[in-house]
Protein backbone atom coordinates (compact mmCIF):
# COMPACT_ATOMS: atom_id res chain seq x y z
CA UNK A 1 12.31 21.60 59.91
CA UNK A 2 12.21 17.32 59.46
CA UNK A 3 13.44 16.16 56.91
CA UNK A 4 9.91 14.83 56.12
CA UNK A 5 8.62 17.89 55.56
CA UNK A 6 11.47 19.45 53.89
CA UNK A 7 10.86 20.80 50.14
CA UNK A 8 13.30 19.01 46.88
CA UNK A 9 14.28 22.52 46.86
CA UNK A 10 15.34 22.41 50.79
CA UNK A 11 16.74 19.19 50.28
CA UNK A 12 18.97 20.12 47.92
CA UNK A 13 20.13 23.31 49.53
CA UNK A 14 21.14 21.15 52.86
CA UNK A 15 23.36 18.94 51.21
CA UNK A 16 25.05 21.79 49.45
CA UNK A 17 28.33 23.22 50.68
CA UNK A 18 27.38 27.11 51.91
CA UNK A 19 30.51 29.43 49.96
CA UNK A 20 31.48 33.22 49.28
CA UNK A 21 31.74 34.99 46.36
CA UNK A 22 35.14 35.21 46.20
CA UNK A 23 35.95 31.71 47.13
CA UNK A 24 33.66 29.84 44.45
CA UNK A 25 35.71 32.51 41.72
CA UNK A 26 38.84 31.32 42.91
CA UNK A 27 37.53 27.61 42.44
CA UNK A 28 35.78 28.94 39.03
CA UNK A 29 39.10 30.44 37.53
CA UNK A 30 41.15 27.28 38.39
CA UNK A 31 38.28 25.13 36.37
CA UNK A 32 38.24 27.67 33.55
CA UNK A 33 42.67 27.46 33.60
CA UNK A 34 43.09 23.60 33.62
CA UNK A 35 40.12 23.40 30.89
CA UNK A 36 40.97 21.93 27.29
CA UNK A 37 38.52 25.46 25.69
CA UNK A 38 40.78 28.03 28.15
CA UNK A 39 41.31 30.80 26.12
CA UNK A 40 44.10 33.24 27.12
CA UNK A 41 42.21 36.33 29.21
CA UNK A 42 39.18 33.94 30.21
CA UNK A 43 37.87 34.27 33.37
CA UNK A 44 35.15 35.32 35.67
CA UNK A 45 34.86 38.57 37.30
CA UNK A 46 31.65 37.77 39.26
CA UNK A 47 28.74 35.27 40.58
CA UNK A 48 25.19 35.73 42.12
CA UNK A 49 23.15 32.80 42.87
CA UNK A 50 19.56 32.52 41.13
CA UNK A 51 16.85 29.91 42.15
CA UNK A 52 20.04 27.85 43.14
CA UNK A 53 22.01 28.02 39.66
CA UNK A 54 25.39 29.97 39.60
CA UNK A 55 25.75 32.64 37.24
CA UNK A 56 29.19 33.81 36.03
CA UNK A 57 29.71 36.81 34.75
CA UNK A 58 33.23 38.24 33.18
CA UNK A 59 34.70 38.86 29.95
CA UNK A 60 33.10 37.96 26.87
CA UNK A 61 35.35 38.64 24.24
CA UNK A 62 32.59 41.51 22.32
CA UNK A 63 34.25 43.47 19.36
CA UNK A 64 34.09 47.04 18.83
CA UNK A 65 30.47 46.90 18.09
CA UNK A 66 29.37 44.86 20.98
CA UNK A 67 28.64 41.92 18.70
CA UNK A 68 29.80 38.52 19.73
CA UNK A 69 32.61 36.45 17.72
CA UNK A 70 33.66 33.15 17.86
CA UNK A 71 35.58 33.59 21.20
CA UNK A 72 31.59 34.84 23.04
CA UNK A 73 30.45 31.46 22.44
CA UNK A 74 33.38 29.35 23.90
CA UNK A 75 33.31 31.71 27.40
CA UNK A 76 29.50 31.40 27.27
CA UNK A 77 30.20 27.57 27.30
CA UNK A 78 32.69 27.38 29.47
CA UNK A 79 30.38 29.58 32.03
CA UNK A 80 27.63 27.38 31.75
CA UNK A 81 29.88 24.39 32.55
CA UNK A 82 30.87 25.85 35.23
CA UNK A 83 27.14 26.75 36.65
CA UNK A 84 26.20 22.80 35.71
CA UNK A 85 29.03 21.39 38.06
CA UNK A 86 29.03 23.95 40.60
CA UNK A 87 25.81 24.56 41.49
CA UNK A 88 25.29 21.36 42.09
CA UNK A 89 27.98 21.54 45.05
CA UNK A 90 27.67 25.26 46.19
CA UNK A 91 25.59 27.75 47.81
CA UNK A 92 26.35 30.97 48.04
CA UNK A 93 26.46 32.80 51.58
CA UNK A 94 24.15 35.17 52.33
C-alpha cells in the first residue's frame, strides 16, 4: 500500500521493529533488573500484543488471599513502563 494511503495505525506499525515473544521478555527483564523500583523476584513471565500496546504479564506479588499489597502496585508500574517504552519500538511477530 502508498504511503499516502496508509492508516496512523499502519504508519506506526511500519516503523516499528517486528519481535518474538521471547526476545522482547529478555529485553523486558533486563529493563525491569537495571530499574531504580526492581524488586527482588520481579519479572515477566509473558506478553501478547493488543491494538499495538504490550501487555506484560508475571508475578504480582498477591498474598494468601489474592489481595494486592504494596509490592502489586510497584510491578503493576513497572509493567506499564515497560508497555509505554516498548510498544512504541516493538511489534510482536505473528
Amino acid at each position: 500500500m502508498s504511503p499516502d494511503f496508509m492508516t496512523r495505525t499502519e504508519k506506526k506499525m511500519a516503523e516499528k521493529t517486528s519481535i518474538c515473544a521471547e526476545d522482547l521478555l529478555k529485553i523486558a527483564n533486563q529493563m525491569i533488573r537495571e530499574h531504580d523500583a526492581y524488586i527482588d523476584g520481579m519479572h515477566a513471565d509473558s506478553v501478547e500484543e493488543k491494538a499495538g500496546v504490550m501487555v506484560f504479564k508475571g508475578e504480582y506479588f498477591l498474598d494468601g488471599n489474592g489481595l494486592p499489597t504494596p509490592k502489586t502496585t510497584a510491578v503493576f508500574n513497572m509493567f506499564k513502563y515497560l508497555a509505554h517504552h516498548l510498544s512504541k519500538q516493538y511489534t510482536l511477530e505473528k
